[in-house]
PDB file of N, CA and C in Angstrom:
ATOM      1  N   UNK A   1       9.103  -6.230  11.583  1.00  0.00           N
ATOM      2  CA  UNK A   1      10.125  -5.535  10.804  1.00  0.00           C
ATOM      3  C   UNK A   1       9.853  -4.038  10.794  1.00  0.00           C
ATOM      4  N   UNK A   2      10.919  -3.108  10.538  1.00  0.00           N
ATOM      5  CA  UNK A   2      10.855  -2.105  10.456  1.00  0.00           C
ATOM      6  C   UNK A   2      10.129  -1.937   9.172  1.00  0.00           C
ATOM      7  N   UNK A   3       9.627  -0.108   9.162  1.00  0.00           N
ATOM      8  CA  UNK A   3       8.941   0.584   8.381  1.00  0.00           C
ATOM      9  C   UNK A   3      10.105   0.450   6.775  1.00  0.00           C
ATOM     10  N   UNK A   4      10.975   1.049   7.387  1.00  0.00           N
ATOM     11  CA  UNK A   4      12.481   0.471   5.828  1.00  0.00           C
ATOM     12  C   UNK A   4      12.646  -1.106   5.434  1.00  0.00           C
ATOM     13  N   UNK A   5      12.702  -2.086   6.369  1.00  0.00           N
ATOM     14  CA  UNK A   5      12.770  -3.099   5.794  1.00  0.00           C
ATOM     15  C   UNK A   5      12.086  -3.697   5.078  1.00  0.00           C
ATOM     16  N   UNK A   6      10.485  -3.194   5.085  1.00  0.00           N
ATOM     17  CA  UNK A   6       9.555  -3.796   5.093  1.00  0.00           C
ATOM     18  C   UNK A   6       9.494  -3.092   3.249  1.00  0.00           C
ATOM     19  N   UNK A   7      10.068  -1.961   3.179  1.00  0.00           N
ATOM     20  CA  UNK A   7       9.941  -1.477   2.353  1.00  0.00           C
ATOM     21  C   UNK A   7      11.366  -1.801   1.098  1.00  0.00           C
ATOM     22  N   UNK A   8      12.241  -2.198   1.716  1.00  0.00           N
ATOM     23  CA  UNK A   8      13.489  -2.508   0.824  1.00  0.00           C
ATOM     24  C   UNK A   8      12.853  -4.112   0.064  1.00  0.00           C
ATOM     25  N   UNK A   9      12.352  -5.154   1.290  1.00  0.00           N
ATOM     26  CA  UNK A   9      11.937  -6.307   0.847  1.00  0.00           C
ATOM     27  C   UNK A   9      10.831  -6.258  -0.423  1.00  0.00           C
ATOM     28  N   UNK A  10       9.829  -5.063  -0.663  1.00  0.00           N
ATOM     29  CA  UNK A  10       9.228  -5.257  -1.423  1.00  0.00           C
ATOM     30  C   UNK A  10       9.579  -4.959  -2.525  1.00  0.00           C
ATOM     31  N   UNK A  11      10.799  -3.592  -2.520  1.00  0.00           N
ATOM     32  CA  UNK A  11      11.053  -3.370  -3.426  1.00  0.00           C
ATOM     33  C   UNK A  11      12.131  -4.266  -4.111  1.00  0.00           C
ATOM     34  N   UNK A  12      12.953  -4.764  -3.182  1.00  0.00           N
ATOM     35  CA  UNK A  12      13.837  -6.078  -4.259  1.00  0.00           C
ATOM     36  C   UNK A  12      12.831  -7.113  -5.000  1.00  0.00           C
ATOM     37  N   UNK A  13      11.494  -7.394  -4.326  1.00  0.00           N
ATOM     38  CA  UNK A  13      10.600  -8.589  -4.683  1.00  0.00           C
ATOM     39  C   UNK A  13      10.223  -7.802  -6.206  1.00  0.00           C
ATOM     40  N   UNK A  14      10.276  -6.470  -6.217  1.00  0.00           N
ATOM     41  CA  UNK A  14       8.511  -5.949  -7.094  1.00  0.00           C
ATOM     42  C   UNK A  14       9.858  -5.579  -8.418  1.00  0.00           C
ATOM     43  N   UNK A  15      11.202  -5.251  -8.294  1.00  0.00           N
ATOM     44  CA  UNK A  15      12.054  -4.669  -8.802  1.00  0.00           C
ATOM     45  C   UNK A  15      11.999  -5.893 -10.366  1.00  0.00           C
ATOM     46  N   UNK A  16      12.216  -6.770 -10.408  1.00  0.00           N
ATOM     47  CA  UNK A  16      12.827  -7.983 -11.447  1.00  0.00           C
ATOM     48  C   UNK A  16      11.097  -7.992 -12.422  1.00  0.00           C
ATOM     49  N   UNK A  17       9.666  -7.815 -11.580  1.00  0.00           N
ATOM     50  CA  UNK A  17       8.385  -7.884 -12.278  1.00  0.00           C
ATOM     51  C   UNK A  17       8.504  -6.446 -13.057  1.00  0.00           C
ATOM     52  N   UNK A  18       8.753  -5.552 -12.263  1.00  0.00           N
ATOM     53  CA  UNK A  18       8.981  -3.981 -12.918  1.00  0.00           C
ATOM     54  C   UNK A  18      10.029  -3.423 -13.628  1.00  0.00           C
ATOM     55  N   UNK A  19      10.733  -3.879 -14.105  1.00  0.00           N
ATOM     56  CA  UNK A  19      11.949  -3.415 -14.450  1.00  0.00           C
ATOM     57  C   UNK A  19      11.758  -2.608 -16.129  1.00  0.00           C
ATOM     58  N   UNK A  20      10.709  -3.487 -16.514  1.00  0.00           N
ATOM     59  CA  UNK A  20      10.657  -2.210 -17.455  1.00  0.00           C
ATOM     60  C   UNK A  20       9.223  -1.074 -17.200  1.00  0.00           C
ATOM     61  N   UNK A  21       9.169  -1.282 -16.094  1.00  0.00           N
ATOM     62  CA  UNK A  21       8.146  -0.047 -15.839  1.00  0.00           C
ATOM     63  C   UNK A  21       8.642   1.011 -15.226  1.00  0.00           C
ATOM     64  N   UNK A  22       8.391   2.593 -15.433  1.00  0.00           N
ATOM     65  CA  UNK A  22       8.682   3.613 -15.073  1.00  0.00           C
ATOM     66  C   UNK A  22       8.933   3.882 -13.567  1.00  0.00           C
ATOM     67  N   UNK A  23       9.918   4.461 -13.300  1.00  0.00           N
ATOM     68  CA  UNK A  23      10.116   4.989 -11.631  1.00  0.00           C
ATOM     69  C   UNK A  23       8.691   5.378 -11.525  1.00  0.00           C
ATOM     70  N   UNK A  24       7.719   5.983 -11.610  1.00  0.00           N
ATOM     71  CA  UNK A  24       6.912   6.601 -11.489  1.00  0.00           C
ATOM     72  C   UNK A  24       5.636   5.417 -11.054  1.00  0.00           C
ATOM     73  N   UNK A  25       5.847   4.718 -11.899  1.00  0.00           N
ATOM     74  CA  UNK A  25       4.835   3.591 -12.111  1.00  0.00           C
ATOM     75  C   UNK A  25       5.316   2.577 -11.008  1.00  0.00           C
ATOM     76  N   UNK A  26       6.300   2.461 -10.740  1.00  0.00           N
ATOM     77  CA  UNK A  26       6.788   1.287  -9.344  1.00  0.00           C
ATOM     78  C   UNK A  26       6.250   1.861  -8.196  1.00  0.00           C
ATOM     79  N   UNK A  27       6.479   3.098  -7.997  1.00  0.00           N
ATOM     80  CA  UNK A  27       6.264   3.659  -6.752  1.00  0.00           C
ATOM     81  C   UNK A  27       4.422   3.748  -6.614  1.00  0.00           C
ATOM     82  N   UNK A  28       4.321   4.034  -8.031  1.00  0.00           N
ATOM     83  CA  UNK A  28       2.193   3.798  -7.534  1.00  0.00           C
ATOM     84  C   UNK A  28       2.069   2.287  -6.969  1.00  0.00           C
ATOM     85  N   UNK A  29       2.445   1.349  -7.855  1.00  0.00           N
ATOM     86  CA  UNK A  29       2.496   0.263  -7.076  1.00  0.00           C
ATOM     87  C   UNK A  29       3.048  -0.118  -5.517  1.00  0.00           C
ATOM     88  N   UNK A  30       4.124   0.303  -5.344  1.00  0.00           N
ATOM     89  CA  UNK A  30       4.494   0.166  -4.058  1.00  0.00           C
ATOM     90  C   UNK A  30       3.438   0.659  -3.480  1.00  0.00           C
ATOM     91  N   UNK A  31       2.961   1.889  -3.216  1.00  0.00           N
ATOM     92  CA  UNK A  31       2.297   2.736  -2.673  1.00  0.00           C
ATOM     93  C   UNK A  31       0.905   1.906  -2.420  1.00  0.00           C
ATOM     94  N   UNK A  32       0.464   1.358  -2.968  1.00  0.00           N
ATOM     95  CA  UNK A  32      -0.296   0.703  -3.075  1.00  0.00           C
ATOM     96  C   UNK A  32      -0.812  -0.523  -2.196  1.00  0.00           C
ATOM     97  N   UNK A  33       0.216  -1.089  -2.652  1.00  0.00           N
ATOM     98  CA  UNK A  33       0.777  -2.456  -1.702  1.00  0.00           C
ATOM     99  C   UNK A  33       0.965  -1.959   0.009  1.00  0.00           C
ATOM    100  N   UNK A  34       1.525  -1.130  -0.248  1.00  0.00           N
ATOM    101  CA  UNK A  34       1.763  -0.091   1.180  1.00  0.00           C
ATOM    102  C   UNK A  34       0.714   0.427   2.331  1.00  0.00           C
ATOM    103  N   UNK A  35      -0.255   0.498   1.635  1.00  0.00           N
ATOM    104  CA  UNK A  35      -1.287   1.781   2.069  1.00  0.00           C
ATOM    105  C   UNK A  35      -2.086   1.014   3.363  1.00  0.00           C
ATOM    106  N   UNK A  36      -2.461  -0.428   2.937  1.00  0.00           N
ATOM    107  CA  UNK A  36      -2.721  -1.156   4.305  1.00  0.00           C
ATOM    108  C   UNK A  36      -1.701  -1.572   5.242  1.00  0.00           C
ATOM    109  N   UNK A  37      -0.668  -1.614   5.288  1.00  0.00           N
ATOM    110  CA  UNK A  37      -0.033  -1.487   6.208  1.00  0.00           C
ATOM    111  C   UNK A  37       0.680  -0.283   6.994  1.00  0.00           C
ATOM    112  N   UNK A  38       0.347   0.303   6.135  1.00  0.00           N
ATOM    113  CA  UNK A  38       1.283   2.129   7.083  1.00  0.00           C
ATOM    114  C   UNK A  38      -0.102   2.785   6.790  1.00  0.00           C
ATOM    115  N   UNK A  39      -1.243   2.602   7.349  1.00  0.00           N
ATOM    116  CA  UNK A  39      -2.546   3.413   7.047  1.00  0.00           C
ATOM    117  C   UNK A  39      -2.105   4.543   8.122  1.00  0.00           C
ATOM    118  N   UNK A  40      -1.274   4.296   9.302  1.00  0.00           N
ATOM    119  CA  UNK A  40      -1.514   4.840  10.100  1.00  0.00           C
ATOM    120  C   UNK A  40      -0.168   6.051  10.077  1.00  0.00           C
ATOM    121  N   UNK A  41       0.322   5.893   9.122  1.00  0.00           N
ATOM    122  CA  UNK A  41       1.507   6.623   8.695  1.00  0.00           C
ATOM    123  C   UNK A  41       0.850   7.628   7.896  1.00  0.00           C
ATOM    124  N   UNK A  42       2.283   8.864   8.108  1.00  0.00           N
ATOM    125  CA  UNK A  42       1.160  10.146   7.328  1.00  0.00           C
ATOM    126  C   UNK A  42       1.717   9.911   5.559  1.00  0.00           C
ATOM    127  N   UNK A  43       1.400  10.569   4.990  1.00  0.00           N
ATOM    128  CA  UNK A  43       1.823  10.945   3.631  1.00  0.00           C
ATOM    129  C   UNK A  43       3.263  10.814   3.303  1.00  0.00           C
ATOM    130  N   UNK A  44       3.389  11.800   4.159  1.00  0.00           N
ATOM    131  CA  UNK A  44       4.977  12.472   3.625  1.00  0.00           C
ATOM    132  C   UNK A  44       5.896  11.205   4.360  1.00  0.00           C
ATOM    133  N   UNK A  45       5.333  11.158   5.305  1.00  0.00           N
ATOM    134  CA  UNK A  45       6.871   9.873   5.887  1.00  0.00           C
ATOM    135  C   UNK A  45       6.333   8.481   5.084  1.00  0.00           C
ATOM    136  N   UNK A  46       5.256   8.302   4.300  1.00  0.00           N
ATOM    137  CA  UNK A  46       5.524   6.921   3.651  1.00  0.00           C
ATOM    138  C   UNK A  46       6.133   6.995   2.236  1.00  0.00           C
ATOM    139  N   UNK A  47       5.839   8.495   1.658  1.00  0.00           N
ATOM    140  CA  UNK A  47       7.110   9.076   0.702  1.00  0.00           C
ATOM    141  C   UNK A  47       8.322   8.990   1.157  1.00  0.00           C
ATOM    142  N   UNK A  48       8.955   9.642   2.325  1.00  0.00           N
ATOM    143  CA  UNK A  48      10.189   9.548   2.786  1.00  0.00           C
ATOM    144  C   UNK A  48      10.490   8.095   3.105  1.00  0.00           C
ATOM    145  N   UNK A  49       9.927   7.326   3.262  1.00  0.00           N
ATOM    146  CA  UNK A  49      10.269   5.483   3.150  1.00  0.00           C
ATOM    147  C   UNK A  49      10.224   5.254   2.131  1.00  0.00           C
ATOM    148  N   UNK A  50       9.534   5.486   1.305  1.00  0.00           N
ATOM    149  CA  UNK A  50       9.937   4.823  -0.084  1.00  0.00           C
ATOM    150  C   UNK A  50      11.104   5.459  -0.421  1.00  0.00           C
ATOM    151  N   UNK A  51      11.193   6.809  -0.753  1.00  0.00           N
ATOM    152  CA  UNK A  51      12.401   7.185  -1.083  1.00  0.00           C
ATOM    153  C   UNK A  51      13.614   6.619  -0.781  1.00  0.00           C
ATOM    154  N   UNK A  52      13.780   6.616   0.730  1.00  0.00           N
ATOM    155  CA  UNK A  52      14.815   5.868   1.462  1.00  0.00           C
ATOM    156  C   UNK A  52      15.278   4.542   0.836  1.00  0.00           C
ATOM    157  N   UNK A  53      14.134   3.712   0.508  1.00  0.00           N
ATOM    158  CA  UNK A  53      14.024   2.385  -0.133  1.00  0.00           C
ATOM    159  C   UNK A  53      14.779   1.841  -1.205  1.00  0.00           C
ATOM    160  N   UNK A  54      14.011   3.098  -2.070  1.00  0.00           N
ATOM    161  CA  UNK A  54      14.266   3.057  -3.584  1.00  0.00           C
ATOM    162  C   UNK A  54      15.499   3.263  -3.776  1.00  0.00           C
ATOM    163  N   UNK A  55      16.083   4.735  -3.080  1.00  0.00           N
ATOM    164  CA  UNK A  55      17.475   4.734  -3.354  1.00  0.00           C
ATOM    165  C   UNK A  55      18.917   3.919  -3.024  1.00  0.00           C
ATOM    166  N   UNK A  56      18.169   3.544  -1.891  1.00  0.00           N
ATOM    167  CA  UNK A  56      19.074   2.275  -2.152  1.00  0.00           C
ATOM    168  C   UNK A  56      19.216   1.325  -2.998  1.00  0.00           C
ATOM    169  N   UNK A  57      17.874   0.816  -3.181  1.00  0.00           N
ATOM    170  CA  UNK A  57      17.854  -0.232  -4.436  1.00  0.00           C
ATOM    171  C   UNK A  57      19.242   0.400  -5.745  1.00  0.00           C
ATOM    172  N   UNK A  58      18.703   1.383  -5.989  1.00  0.00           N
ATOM    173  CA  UNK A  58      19.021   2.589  -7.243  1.00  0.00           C
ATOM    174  C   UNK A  58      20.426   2.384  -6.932  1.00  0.00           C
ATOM    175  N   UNK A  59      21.119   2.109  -5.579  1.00  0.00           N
ATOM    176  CA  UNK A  59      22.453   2.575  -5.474  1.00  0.00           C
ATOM    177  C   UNK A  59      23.401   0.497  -5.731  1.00  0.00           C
ATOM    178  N   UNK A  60      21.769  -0.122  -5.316  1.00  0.00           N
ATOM    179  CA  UNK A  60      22.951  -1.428  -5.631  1.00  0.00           C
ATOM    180  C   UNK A  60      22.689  -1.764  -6.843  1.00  0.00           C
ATOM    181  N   UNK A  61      21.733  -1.356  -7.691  1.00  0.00           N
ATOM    182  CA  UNK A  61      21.656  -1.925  -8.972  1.00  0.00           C
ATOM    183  C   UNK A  61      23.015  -1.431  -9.975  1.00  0.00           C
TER     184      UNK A  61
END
């Protein structure tokens, strides 16, 4: 799967456990969850995937 899919799937999975936790606080988690699989990804583009991610989520909720 792609670098986005991989990232939309977690976030629909992690979205319903987090829902009352802070934008701020999902994304440490994601990030987290993340970090062994995009080790090889820089910083800023696994920010720019989440972002990508999230806002979608943000746009179907």
């Amino acid at each position: 799967e792609s670098l986005e899919e991989l990232v939309q799937v977690l976030v629909q999975g992690l979205v319903p456990e987090l829902a009352q936790e802070s934008l701020e606080e999902l994304v440490q988690v994601l990030v987290q969850g993340l970090v062994q699989e995009l080790v090889q990804e820089s910083l800023e583009e696994l920010v720019q995937v989440l972002v990508q991610g999230l806002v979608q989520v943000s746009l179907v909720e």
